[in-house]
C-alpha atoms as a PDB file:
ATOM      1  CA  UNK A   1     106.373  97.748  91.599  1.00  0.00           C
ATOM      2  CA  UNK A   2     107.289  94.869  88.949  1.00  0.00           C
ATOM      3  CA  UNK A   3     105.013  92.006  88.566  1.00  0.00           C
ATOM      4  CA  UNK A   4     106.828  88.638  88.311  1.00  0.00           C
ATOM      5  CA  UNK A   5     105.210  85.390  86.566  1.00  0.00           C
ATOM      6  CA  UNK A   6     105.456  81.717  86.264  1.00  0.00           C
ATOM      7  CA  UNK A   7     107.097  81.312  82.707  1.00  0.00           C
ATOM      8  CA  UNK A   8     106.004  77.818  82.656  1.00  0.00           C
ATOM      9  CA  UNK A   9     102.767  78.571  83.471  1.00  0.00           C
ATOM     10  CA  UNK A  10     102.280  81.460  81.083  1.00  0.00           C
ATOM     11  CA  UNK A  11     104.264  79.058  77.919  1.00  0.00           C
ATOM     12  CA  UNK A  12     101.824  76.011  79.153  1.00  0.00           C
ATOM     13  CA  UNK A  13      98.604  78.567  78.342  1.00  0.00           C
ATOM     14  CA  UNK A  14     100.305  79.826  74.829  1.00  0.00           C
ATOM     15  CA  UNK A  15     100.964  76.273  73.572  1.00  0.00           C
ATOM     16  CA  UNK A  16      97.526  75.416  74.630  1.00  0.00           C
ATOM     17  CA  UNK A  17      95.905  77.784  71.911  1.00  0.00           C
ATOM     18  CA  UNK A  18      98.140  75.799  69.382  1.00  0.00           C
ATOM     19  CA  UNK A  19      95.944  72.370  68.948  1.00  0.00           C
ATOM     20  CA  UNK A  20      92.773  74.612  68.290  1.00  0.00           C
ATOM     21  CA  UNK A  21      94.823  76.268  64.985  1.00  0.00           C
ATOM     22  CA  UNK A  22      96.466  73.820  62.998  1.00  0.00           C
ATOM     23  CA  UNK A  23      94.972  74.479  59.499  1.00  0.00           C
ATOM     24  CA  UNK A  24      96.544  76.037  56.673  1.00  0.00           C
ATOM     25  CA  UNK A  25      93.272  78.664  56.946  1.00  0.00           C
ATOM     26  CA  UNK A  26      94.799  80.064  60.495  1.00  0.00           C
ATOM     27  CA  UNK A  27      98.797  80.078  59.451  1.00  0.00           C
ATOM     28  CA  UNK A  28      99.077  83.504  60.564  1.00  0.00           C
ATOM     29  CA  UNK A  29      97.555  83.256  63.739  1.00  0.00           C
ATOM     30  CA  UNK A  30      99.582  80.076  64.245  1.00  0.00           C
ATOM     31  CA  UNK A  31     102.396  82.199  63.247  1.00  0.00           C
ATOM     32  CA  UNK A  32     101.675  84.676  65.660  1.00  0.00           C
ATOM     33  CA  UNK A  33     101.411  82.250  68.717  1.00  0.00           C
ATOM     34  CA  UNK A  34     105.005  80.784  67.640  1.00  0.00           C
ATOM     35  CA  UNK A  35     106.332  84.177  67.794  1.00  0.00           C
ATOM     36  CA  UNK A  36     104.843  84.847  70.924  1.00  0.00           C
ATOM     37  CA  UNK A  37     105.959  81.603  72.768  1.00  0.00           C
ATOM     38  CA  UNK A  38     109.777  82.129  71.231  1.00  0.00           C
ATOM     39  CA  UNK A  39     109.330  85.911  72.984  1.00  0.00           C
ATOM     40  CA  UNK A  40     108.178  84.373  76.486  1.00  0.00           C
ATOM     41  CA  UNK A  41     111.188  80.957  76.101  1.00  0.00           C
ATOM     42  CA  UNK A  42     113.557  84.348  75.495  1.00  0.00           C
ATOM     43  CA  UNK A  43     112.342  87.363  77.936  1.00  0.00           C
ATOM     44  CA  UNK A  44     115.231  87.660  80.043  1.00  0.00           C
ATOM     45  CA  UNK A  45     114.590  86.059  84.008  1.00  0.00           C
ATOM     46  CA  UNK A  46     114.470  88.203  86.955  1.00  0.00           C
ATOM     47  CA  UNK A  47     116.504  87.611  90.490  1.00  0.00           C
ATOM     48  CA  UNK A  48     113.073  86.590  92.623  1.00  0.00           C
ATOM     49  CA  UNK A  49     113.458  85.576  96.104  1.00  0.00           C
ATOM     50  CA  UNK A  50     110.118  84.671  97.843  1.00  0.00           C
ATOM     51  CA  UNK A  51     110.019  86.157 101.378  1.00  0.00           C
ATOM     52  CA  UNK A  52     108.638  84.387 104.361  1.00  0.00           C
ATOM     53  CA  UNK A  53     106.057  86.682 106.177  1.00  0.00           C
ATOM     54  CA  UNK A  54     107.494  87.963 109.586  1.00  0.00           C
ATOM     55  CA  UNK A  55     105.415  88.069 113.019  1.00  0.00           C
ATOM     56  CA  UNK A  56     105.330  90.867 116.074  1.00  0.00           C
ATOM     57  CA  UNK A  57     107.249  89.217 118.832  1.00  0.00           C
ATOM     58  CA  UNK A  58     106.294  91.401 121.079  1.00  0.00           C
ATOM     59  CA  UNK A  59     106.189  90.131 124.835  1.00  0.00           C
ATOM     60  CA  UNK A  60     105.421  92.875 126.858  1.00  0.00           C
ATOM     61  CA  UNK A  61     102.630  94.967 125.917  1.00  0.00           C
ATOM     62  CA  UNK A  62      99.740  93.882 123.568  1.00  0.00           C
ATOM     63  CA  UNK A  63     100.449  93.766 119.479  1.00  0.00           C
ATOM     64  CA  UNK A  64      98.438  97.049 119.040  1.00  0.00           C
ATOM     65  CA  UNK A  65     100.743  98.647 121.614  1.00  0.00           C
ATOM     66  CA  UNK A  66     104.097  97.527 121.017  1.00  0.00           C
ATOM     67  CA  UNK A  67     105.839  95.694 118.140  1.00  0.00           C
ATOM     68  CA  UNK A  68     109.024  94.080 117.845  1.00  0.00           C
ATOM     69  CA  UNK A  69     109.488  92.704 113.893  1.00  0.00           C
ATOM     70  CA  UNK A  70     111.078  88.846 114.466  1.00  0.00           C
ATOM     71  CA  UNK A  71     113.208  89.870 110.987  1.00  0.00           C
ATOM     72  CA  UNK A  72     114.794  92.960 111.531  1.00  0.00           C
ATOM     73  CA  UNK A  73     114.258  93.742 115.613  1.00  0.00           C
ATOM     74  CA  UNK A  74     112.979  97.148 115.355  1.00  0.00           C
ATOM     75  CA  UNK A  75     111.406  97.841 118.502  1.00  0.00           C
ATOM     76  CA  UNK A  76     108.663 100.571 118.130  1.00  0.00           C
ATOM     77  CA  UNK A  77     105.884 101.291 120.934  1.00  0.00           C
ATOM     78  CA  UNK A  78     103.535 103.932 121.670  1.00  0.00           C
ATOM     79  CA  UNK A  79     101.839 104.943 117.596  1.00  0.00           C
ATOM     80  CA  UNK A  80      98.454 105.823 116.551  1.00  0.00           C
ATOM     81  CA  UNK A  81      96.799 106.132 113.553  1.00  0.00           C
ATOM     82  CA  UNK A  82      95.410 109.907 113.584  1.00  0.00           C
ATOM     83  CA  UNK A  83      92.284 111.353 111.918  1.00  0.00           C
ATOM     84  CA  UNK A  84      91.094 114.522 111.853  1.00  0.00           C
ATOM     85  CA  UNK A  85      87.633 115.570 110.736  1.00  0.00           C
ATOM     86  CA  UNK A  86      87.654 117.741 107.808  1.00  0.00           C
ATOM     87  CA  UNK A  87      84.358 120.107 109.570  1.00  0.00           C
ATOM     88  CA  UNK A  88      85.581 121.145 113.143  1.00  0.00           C
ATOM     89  CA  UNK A  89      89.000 119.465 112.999  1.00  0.00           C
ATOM     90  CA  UNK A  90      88.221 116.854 116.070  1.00  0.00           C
ATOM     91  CA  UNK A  91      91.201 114.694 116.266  1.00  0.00           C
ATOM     92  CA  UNK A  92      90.654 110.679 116.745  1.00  0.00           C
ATOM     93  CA  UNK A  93      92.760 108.129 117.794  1.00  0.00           C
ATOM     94  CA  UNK A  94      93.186 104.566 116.803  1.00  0.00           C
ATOM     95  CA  UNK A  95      94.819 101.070 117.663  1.00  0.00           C
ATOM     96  CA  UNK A  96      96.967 100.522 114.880  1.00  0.00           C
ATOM     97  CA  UNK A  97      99.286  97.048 113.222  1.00  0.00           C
ATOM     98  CA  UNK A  98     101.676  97.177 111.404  1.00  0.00           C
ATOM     99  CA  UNK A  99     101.203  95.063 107.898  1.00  0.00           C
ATOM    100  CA  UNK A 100     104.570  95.372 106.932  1.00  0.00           C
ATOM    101  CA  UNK A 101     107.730  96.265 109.218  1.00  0.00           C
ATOM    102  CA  UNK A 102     108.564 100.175 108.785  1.00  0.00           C
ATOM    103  CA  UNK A 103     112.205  98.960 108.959  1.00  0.00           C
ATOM    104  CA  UNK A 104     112.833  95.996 106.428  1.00  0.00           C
ATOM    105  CA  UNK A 105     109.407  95.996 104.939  1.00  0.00           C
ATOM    106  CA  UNK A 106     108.780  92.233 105.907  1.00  0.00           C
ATOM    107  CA  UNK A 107     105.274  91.371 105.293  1.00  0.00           C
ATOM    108  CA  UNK A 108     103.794  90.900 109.497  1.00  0.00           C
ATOM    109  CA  UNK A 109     101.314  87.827 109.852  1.00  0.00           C
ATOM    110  CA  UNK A 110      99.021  89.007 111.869  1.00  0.00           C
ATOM    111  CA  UNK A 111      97.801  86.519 115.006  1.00  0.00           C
ATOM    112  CA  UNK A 112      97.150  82.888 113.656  1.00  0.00           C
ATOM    113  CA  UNK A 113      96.254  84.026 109.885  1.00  0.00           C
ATOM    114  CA  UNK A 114      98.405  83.104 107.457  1.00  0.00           C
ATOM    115  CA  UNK A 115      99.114  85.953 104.892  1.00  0.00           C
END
């Protein structure tokens, strides 16, 4: 998955090495920093758009039993998450949440907590 950064922030910490390298002793390094902050002004920008995080709107059952994303709409009810012990092969069951909507892949807030 691509990383995305704050170009403003990252030029802000580049010109900030500048001030400590201003004699003729350090040119090339000062040179080097110049390059590197002409590189960052010219990388070309990527098409970001920040998501909100979505919620389970379920009503009718509790969130570990049904979920509804408030996004997309997908209604899904009835899943487990399945283990089975490697030694005799016992199966277990658990409650399970979704973190992200199977559907549209919107990031769930889960409860009260802000994610």
């Amino acid at each position: 998955m691509a990383e995305h950064i704050d170009r403003d922030a990252l030029k802000d910490r580049v010109a900030g090495f500048v001030p400590l390298f201003v004699d003729e002793s350090n040119k090339a390094y000062l040179d080097g920093l110049t390059d590197a902050y002409t590189l960052i002004c010219q990388a070309p920008a990527a098409d970001v758009v920040e998501r909100e995080t979505g919620k389970n709107v379920a009503t009718e059952y509790d969130d570990c039993d049904q979920f509804v994303c408030s996004e997309c709409g997908i209604e899904l009810q009835d899943w487990h998450r399945v283990e089975r012990d490697e030694d005799d092969g016992d199966v277990t069951y658990h409650e399970y949440r979704f973190r992200f909507c199977p559907n549209c892949g919107m990031k769930i807030k889960e409860g009260d907590e802000d994610v």
